[in-house]
Each structure stands twice: as C-alpha cells, then as structure tokens.
C-alpha atoms as a PDB file:
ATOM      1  CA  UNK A   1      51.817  87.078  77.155  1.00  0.00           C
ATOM      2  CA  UNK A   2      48.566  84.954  76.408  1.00  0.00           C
ATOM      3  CA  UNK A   3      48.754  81.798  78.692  1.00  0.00           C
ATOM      4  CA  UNK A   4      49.562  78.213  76.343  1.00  0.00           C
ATOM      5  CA  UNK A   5      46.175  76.425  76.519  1.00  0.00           C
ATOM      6  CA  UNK A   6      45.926  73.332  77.950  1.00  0.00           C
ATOM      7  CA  UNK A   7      44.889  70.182  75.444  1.00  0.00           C
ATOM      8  CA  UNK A   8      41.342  68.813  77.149  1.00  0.00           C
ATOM      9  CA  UNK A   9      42.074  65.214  78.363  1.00  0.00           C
ATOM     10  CA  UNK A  10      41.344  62.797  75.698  1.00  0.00           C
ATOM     11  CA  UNK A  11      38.662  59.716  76.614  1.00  0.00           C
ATOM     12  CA  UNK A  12      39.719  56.805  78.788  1.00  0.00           C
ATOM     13  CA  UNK A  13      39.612  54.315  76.219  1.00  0.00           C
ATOM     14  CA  UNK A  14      41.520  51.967  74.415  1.00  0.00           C
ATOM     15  CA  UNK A  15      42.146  51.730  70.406  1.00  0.00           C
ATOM     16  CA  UNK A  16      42.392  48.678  71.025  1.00  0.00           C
ATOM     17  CA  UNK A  17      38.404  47.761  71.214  1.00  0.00           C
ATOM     18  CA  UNK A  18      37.444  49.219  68.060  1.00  0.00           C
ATOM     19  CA  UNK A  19      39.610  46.721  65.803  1.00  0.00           C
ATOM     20  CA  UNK A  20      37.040  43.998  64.244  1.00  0.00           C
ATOM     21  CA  UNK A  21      34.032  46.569  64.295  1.00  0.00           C
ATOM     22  CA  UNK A  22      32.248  47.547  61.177  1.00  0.00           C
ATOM     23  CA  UNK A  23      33.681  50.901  60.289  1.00  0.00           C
ATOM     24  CA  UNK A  24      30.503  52.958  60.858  1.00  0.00           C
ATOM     25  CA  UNK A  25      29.800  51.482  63.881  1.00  0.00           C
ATOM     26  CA  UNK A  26      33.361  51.966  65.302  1.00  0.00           C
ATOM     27  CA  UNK A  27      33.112  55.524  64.577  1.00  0.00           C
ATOM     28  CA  UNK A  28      29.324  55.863  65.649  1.00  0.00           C
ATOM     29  CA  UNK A  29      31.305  54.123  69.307  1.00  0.00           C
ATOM     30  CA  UNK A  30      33.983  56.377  69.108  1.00  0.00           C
ATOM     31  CA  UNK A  31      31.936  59.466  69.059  1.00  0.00           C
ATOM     32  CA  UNK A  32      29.242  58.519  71.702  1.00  0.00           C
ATOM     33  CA  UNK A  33      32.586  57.684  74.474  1.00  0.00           C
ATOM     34  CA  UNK A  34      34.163  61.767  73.196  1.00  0.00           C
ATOM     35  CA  UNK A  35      36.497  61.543  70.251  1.00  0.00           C
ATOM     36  CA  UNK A  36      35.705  64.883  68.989  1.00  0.00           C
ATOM     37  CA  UNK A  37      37.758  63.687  65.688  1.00  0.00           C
ATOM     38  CA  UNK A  38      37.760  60.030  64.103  1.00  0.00           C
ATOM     39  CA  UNK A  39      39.463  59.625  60.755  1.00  0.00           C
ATOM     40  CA  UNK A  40      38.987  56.333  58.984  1.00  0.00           C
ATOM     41  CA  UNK A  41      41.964  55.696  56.163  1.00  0.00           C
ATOM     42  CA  UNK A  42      42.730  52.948  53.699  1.00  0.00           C
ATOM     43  CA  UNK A  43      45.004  50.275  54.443  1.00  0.00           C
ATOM     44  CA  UNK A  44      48.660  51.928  53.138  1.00  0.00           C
ATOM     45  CA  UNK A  45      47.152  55.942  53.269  1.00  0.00           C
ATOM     46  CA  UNK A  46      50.043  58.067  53.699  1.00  0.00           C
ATOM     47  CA  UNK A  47      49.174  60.226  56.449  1.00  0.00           C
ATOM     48  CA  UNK A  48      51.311  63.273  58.471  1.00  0.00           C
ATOM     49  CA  UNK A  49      53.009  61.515  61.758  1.00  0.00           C
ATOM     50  CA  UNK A  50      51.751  64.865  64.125  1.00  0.00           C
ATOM     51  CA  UNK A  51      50.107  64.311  67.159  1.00  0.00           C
ATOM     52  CA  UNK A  52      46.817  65.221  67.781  1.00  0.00           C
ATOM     53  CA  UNK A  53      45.045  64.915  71.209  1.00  0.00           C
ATOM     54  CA  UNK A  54      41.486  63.933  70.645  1.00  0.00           C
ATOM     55  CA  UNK A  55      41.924  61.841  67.207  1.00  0.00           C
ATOM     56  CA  UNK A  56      41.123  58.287  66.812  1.00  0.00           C
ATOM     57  CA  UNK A  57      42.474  56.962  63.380  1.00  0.00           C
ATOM     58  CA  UNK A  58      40.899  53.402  62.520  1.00  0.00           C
ATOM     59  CA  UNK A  59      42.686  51.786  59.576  1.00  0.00           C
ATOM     60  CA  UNK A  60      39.589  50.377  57.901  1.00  0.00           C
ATOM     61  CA  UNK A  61      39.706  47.315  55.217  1.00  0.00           C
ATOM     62  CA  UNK A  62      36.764  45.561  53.915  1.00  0.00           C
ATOM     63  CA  UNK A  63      34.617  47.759  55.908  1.00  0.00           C
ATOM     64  CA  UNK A  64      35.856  46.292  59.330  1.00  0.00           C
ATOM     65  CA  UNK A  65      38.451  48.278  61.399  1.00  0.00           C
ATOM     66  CA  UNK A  66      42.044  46.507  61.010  1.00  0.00           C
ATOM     67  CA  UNK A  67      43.764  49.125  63.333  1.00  0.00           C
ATOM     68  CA  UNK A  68      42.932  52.071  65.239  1.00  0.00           C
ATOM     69  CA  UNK A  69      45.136  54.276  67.550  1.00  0.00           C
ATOM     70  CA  UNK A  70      45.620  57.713  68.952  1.00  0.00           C
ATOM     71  CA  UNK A  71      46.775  60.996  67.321  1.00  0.00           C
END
C-alpha cells in the first residue's frame, strides 16, 4: 500500500496582516512569504467550506483586502 503523503507545512504567517492591503499587493506578499495558492473572492462569493493546506483566501472589496484566512 502506497504511503498517505504528508501536506508540506504551510508558512508561518498570519491572515491577519494582509487585511487593509491593496489586493494585488496582498497577493504579490502572500506569494513572496510561500502561499503556493491565493484566491481573492468578492464580498458574499459562495465558496466550498474544504480545507486546503497552502491557500490564503483574501475577501477583497474596493480593491483593499476586508478578510483573509487559511484553507
């Protein structure tokens, strides 16, 4: 049986910091600390609830990041 692979570790950083950044920039951040996946989504975007180590979602409205967490 193939071994279950292990998830790599996701970047020591918080959502947190990104919230008040201009959307490109945020993402531009996000990439350069190793968020191999950043999805930006309108305010009220119905998205799937799943987990997924490595993502960085940034609720963006106006341009400016309103929220961001992981998965």
């Amino acid at each position: 049986m193939a071994p279950i692979p292990t998830p790599s570790a996701e970047p020591d950083d918080s959502p947190d910091t990104y919230v008040g950044l201009p959307a490109d920039r945020a993402e531009h951040l996000a990439r350069e600390r190793g968020w191999p996946t950043v999805r930006s989504l309108p305010p009220g975007a119905i998205i799937t609830m799943e987990y997924r180590v490595g993502r960085l979602n940034f609720e963006v409205k106006d341009g400016r990041v309103a929220r961001a967490w992981k998965g």
